[in-house]
Protein backbone atom coordinates (compact mmCIF):
# COMPACT_ATOMS: atom_id res chain seq x y z
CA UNK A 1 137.47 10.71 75.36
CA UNK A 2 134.55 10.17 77.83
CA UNK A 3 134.18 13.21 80.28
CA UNK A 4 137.74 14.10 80.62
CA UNK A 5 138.35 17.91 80.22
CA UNK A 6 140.02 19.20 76.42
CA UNK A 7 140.74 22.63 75.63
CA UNK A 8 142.73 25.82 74.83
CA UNK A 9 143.90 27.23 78.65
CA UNK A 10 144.48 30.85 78.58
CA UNK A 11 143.31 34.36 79.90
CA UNK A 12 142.00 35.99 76.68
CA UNK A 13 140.73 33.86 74.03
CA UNK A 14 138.35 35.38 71.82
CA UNK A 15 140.75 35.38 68.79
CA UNK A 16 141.48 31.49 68.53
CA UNK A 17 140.89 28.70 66.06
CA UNK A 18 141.99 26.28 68.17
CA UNK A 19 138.49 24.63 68.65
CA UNK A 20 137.66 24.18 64.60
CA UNK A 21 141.60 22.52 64.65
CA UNK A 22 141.25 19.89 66.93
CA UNK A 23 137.70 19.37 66.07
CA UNK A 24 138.91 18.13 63.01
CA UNK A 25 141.27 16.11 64.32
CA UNK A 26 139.51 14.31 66.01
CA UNK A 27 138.51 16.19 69.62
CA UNK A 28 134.68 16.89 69.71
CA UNK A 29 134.82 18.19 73.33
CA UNK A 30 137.27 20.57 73.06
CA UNK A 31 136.84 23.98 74.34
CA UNK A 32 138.45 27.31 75.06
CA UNK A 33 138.96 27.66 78.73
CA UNK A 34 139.83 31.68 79.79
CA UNK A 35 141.40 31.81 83.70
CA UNK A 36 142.66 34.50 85.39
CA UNK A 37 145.66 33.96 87.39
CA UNK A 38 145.30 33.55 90.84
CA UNK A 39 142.97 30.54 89.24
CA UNK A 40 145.73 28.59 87.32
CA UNK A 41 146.96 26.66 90.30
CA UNK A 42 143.12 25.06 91.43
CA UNK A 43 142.25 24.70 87.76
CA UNK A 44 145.21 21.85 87.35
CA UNK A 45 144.38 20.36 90.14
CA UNK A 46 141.49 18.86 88.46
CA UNK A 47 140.83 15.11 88.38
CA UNK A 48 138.83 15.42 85.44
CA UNK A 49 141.92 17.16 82.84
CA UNK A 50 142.48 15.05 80.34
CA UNK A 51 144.69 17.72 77.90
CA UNK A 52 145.28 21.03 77.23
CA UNK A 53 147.11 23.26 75.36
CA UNK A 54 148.43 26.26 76.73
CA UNK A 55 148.66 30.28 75.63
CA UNK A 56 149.31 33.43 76.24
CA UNK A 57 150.42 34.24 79.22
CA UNK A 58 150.69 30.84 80.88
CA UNK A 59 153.16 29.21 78.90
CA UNK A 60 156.02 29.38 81.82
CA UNK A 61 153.19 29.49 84.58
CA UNK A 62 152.22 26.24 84.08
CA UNK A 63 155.44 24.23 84.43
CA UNK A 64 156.32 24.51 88.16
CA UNK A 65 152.69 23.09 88.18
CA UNK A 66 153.26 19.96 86.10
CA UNK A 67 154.20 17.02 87.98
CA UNK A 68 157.26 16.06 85.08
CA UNK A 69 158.28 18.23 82.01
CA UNK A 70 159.43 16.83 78.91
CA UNK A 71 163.07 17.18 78.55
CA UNK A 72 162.23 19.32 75.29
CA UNK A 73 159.98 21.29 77.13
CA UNK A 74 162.70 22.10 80.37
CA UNK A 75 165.09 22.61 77.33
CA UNK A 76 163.17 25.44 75.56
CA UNK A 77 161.27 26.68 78.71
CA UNK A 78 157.88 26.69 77.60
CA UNK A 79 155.31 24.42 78.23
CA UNK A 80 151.93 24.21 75.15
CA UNK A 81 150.48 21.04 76.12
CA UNK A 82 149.71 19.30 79.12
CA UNK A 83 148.23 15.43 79.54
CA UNK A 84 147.07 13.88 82.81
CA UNK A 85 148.00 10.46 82.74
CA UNK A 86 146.63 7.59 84.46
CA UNK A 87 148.47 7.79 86.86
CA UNK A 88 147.18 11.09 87.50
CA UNK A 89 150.38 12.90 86.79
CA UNK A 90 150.49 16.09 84.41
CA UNK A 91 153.08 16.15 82.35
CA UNK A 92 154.10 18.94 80.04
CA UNK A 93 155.26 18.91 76.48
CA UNK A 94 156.36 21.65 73.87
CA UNK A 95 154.88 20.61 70.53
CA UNK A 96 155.54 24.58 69.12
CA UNK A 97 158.68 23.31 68.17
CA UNK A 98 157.66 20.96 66.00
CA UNK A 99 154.39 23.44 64.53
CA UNK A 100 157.39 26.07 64.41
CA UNK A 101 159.77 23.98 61.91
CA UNK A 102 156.75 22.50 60.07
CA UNK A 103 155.94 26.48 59.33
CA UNK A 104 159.22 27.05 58.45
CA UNK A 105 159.91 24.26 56.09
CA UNK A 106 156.70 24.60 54.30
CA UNK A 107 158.19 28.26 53.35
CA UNK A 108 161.53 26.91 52.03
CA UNK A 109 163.16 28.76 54.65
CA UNK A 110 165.92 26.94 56.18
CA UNK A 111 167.52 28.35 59.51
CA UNK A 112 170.71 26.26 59.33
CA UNK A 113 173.80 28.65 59.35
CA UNK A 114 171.90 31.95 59.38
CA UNK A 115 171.82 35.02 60.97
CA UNK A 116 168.44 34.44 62.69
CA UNK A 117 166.73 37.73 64.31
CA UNK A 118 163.68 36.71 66.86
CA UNK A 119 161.45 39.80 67.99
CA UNK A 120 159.92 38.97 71.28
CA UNK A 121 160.85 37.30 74.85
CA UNK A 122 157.42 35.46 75.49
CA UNK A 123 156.83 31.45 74.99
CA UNK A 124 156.92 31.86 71.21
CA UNK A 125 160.25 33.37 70.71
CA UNK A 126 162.07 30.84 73.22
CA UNK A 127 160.17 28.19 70.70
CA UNK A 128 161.63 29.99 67.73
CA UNK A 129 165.00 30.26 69.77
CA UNK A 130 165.48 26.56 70.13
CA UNK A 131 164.49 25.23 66.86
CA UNK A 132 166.86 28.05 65.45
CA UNK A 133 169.70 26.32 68.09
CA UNK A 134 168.40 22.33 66.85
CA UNK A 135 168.43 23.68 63.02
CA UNK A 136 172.18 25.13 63.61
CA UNK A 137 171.57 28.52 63.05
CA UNK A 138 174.80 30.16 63.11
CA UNK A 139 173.54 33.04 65.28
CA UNK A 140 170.60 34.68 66.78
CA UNK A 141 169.43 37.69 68.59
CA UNK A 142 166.27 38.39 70.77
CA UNK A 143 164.85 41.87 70.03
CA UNK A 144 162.92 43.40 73.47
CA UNK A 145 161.81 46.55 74.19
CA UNK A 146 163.91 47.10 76.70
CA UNK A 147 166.89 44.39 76.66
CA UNK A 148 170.08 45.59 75.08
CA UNK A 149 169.14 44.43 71.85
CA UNK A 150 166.01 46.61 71.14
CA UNK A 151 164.22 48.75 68.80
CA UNK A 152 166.18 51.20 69.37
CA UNK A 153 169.32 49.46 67.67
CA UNK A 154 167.93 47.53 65.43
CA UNK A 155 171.00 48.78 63.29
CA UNK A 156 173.06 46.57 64.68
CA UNK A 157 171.32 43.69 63.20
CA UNK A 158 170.76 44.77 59.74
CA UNK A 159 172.79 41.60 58.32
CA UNK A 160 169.45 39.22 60.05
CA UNK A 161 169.10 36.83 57.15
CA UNK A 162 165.81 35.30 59.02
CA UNK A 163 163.49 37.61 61.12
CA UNK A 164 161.14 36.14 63.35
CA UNK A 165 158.01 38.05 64.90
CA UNK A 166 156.52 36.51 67.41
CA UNK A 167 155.09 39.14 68.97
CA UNK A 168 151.33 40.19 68.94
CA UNK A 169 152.17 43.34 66.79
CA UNK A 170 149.77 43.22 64.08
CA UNK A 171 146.89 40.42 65.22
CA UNK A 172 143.69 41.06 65.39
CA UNK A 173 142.59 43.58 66.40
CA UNK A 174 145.49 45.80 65.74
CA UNK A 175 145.64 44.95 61.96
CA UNK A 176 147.98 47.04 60.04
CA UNK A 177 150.61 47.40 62.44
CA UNK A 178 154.18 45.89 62.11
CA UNK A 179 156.85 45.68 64.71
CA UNK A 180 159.52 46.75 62.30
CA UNK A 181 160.58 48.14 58.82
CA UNK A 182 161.69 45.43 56.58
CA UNK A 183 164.42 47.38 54.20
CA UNK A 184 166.06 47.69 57.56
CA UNK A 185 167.10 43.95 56.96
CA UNK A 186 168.92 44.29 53.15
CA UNK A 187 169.74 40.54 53.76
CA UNK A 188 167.03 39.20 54.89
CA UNK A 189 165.59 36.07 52.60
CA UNK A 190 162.79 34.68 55.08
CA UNK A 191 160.43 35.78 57.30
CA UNK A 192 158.24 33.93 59.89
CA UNK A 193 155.40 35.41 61.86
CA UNK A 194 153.14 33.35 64.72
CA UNK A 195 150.56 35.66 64.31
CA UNK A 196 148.00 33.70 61.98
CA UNK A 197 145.00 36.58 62.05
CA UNK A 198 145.20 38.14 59.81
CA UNK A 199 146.51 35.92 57.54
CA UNK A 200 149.25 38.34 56.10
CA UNK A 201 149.97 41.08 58.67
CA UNK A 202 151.51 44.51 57.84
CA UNK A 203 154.74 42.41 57.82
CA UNK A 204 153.99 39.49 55.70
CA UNK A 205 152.24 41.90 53.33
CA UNK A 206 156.16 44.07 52.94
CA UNK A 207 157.63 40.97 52.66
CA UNK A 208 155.39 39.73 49.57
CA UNK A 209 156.39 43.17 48.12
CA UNK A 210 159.92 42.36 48.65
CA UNK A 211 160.04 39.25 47.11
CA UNK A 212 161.10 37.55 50.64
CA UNK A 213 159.64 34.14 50.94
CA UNK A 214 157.28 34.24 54.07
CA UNK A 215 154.63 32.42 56.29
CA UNK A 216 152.07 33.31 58.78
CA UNK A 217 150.93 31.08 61.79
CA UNK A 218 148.48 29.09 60.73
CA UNK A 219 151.14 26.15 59.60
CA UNK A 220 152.27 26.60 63.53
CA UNK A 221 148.92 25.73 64.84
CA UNK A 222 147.74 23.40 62.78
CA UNK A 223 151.00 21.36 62.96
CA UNK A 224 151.72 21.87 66.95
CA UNK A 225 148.29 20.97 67.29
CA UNK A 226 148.32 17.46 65.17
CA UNK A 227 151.40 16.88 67.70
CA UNK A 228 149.38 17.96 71.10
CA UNK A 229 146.49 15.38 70.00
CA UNK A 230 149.09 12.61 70.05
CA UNK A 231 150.19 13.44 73.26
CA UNK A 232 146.11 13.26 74.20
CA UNK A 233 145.59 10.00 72.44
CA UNK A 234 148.67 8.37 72.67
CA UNK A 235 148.38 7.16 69.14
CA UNK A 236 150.01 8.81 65.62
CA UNK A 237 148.27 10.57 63.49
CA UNK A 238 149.03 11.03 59.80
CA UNK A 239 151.49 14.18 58.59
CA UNK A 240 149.13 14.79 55.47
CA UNK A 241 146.39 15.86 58.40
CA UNK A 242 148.48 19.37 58.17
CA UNK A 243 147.37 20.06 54.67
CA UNK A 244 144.45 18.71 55.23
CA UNK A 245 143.17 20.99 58.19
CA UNK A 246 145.04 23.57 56.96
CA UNK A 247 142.99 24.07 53.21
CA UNK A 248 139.97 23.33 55.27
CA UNK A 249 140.47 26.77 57.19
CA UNK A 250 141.84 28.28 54.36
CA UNK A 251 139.21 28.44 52.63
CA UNK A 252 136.89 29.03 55.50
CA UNK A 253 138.62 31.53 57.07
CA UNK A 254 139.28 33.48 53.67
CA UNK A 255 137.74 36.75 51.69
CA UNK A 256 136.54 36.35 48.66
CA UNK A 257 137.47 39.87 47.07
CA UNK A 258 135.55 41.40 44.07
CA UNK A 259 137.62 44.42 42.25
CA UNK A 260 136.58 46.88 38.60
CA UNK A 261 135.36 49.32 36.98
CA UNK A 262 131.63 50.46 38.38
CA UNK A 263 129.33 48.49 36.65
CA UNK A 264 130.94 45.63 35.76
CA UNK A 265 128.54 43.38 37.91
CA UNK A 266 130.39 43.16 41.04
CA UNK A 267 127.33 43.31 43.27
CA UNK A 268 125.11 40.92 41.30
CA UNK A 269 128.35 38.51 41.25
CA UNK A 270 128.64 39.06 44.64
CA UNK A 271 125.11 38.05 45.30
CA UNK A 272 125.16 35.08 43.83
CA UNK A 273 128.53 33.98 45.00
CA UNK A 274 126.96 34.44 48.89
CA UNK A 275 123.66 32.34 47.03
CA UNK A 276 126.31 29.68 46.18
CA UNK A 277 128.37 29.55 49.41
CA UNK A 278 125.75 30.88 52.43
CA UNK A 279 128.86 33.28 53.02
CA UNK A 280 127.59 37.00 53.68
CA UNK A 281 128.59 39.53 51.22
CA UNK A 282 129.92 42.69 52.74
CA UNK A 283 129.46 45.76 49.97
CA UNK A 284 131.60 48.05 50.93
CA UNK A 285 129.99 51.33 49.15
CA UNK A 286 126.74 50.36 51.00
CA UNK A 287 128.57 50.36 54.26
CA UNK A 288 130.03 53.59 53.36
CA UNK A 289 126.18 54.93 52.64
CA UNK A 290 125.26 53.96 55.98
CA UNK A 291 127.86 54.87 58.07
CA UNK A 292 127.93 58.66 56.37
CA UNK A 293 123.77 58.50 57.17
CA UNK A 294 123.22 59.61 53.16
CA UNK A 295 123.81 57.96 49.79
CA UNK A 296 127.21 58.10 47.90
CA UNK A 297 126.04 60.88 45.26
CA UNK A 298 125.28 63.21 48.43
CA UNK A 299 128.69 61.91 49.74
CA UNK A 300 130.32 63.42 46.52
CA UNK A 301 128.30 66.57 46.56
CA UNK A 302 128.40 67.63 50.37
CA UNK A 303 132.39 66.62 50.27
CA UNK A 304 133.73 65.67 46.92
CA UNK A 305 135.83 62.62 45.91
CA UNK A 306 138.39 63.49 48.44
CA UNK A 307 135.70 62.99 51.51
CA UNK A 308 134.76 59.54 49.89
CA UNK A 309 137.73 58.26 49.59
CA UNK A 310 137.89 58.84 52.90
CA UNK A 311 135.29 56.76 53.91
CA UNK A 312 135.95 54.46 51.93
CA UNK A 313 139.36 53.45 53.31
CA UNK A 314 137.90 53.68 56.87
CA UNK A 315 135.33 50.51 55.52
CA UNK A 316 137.62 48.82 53.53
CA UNK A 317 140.15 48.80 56.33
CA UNK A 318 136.60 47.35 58.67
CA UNK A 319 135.95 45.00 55.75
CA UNK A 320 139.25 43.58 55.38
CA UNK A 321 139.73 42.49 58.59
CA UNK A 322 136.84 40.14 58.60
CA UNK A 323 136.61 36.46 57.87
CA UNK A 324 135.16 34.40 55.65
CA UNK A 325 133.16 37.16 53.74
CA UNK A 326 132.48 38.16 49.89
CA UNK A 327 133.71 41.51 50.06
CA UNK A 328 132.38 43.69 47.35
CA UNK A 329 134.29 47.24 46.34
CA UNK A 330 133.68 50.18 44.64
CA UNK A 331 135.15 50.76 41.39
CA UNK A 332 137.77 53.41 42.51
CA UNK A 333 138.40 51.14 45.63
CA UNK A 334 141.81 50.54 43.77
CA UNK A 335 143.10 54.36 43.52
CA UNK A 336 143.70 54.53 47.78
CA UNK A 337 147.24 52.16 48.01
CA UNK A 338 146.15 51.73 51.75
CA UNK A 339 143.29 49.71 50.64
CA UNK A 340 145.49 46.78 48.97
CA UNK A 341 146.39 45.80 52.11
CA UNK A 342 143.35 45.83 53.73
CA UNK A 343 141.80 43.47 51.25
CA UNK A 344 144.73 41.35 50.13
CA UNK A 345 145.45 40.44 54.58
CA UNK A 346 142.99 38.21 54.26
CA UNK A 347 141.71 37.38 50.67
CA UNK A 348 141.97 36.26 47.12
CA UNK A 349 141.02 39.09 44.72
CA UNK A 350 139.24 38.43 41.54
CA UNK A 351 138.86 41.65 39.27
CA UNK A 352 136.06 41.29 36.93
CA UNK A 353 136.21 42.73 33.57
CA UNK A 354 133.34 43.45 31.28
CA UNK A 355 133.70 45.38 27.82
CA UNK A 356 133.45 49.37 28.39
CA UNK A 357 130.83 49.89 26.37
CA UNK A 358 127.79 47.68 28.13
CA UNK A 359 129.31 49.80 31.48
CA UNK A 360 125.96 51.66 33.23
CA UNK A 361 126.68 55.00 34.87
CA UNK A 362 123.23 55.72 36.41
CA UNK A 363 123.82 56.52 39.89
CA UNK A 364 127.65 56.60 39.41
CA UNK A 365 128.85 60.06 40.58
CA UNK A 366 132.51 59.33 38.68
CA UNK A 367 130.94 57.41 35.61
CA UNK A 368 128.59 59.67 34.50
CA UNK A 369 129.57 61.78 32.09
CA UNK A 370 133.14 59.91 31.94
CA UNK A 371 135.58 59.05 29.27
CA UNK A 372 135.15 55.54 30.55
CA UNK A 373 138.09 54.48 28.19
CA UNK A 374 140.14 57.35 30.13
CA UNK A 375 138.99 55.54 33.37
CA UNK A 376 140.29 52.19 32.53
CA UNK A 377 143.86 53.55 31.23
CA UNK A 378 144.29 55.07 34.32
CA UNK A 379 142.81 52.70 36.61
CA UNK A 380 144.38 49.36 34.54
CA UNK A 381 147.55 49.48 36.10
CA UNK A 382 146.01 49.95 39.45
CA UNK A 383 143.54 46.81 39.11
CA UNK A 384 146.83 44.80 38.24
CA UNK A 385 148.81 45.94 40.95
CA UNK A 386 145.81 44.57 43.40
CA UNK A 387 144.56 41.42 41.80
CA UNK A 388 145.92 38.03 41.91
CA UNK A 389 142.70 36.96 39.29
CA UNK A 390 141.11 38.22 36.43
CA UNK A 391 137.44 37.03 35.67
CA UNK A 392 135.84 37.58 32.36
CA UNK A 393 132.04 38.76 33.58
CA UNK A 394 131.11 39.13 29.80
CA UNK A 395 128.81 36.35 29.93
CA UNK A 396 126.36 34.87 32.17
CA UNK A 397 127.49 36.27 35.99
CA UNK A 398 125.90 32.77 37.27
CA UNK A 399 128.88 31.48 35.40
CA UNK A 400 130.81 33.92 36.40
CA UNK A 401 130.49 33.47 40.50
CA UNK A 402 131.08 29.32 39.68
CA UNK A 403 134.42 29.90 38.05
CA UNK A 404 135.43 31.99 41.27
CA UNK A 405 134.14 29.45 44.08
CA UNK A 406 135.90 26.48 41.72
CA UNK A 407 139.37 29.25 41.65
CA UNK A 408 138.75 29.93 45.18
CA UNK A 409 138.22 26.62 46.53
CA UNK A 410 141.69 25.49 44.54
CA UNK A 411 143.96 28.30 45.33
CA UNK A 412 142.94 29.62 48.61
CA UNK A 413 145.61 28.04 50.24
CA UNK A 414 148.41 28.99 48.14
């Protein structure tokens, strides 16, 4: 691609994976390239553009400055991509669309004579909007803050049979936010959300618990992306790159989560699972220790368990919201509900089990002294409700930390 300019145009860009995508695919010189504004116009003008894809907020900007639109693109609106030909003229495209239904269909959620519910007015929801309109959704309303379908009357749309978010509520940074209440929808049986960190937002996450098939944004990018390099190349490139790209980040951009009782060998697991994959491990009780400025038994006697659990969601919650980390908890990790989401948003959670009697409780401000066997009836139901793996750490934890890199390496795309 010589010296031509690649990259991600937009005017905050710290949260994107756009680089790792098309590096994969092919782009080595691709960058992310944050304007303000008032510099849009002199940026395009550039000889050297060769393509970009566009985000927030220039979606719309950048079409009165394209030389021709794609019919597509003047259809929906929206211009993502943009390709200086040789004969110097930008054209835009709008290859959402087609990362939009590839997210869709690789939910099993078809749009095709439903009652389709978009949240959001930006470049994203007129995307959603017109492959709703090419899938022949039988209807579909725009939710705004301020339109005359809003927040305020949600009510009105309580038969939405597909909801669409595709507004920032819930990205990173603002984890654990969600732009609306899902038993508002009692006929809802799919839900779609652009955001793609986290990996399950606040609203993915209800969703899961109601049993209504869902994706994040992650399938969007990847696919739109495959589609944009095309357009930048001029030449096809394989469908199966999708899956491809997609377990590659996967499983780079995913926790590793160790849950159980305390002392069940969590931390030396942990260790030797960061040994294995040169990922840091994050121990979330240590965290605690130095964030409180004295250890956890202090923690219990200045404050009592109610004070540490207090903490301790206030880390976890820190914790989750990372990337590509072994995150290790604390036995009772699994009694705070709020914590299940802030570990399962972006990670695969293994709960180790080791027989009750070859449990230490040195150290252990809950343990020592225990009916550990009262422990684990109580907290059994809780380690359930939280894991999607058990491990059995019985035997050698070297073993142990292999099986969950092999489990992790196979599943953490599912």
């Amino acid at each position: 691609m010589g010296e031509r300019v690649y990259g991600l145009l937009g005017r905050k860009l710290g949260h994107s994976w756009s680089v790792p995508i098309h590096e994969a695919l092919g782009c080595r010189g691709y960058r992310l390239i944050e304007l303000e504004p008032e510099d849009l116009a002199s940026f395009l003008r550039r000889a050297d553009i060769g393509g970009l894809n566009v985000t927030i907020p220039y979606k719309r900007d950048v079409m009165p400055l394209c030389g021709e639109i794609d019919p597509a693109a003047a259809d929906i609106g929206s211009v993502n991509t943009i390709v200086r030909g040789a004969d110097g003229v930008l054209r835009g495209y709008n290859t959402d669309i087609d990362g939009f239904i590839y997210m869709a269909w690789r939910a099993g959620i078809t749009l095709a004579g439903k009652k389709v519910v978009v949240l959001g007015t930006g470049g994203a929801s007129l995307t959603a909007q017109a492959a709703a309109r090419r899938a022949g959704a039988r209807e579909i309303a725009v939710i705004s803050r301020s339109g005359p379908d809003n927040y305020g009357n949600l009510h009105r749309h309580a038969d939405a049979e597909v909801l669409v978010n595709t507004t920032p509520v819930g990205m990173y940074p603002g984890n654990g936010a969600a732009p609306v209440d899902l038993t508002a929808f009692p006929q809802c049986r799919g839900v779609l959300d652009v955001v793609y960190n986290p990996r399950r937002t606040a609203l993915l996450l209800q969703a899961e618990e109601l049993g209504i098939p869902c994706c994040d944004g992650l399938p969007m990018l990847v696919a739109q992306a495959k589609r944009a390099e095309e357009h930048f190349t001029g030449r096809a490139i394989p469908d199966s790159e999708n899956e491809r790209i997609l377990s590659q980040l996967r499983r780079e951009m995913g926790n590793i989560v160790l849950i159980g009782m305390p002392g069940c060998g969590k931390s030396t697991v942990g260790q030797l699972l960061a040994d294995l994959t040169g990922r840091e491990a994050v121990d979330i009780d240590q965290q605690i220790a130095l964030r409180a400025g004295c250890s956890i038994p202090e923690i219990f006697a200045r404050g009592g368990e109610a004070e540490f659990r207090a903490l301790e969601r206030e880390e976890t919650a820190r914790a989750g919201a990372l990337t590509g980390k072994i995150l290790l908890t604390g036995g009772g990790a699994v009694k705070t509900p709020e914590n299940y989401g802030a570990l399962r948003q972006n990670g695969r959670i293994y709960h180790l089990l080791r027989d009750l009697g070859t449990l230490p409780t040195d150290g252990r401000p809950l343990s020592q002294g225990a009916d550990l066997g009262a422990m684990w009836r109580q907290r059994e139901p809780l380690y359930r409700r939280f894991r999607d793996v058990t491990m059995d750490n019985s035997g050698p934890a070297e073993d142990t930390a292999a099986a969950i890199w092999r489990d992790f390496c196979e599943h953490s795309g599912d």
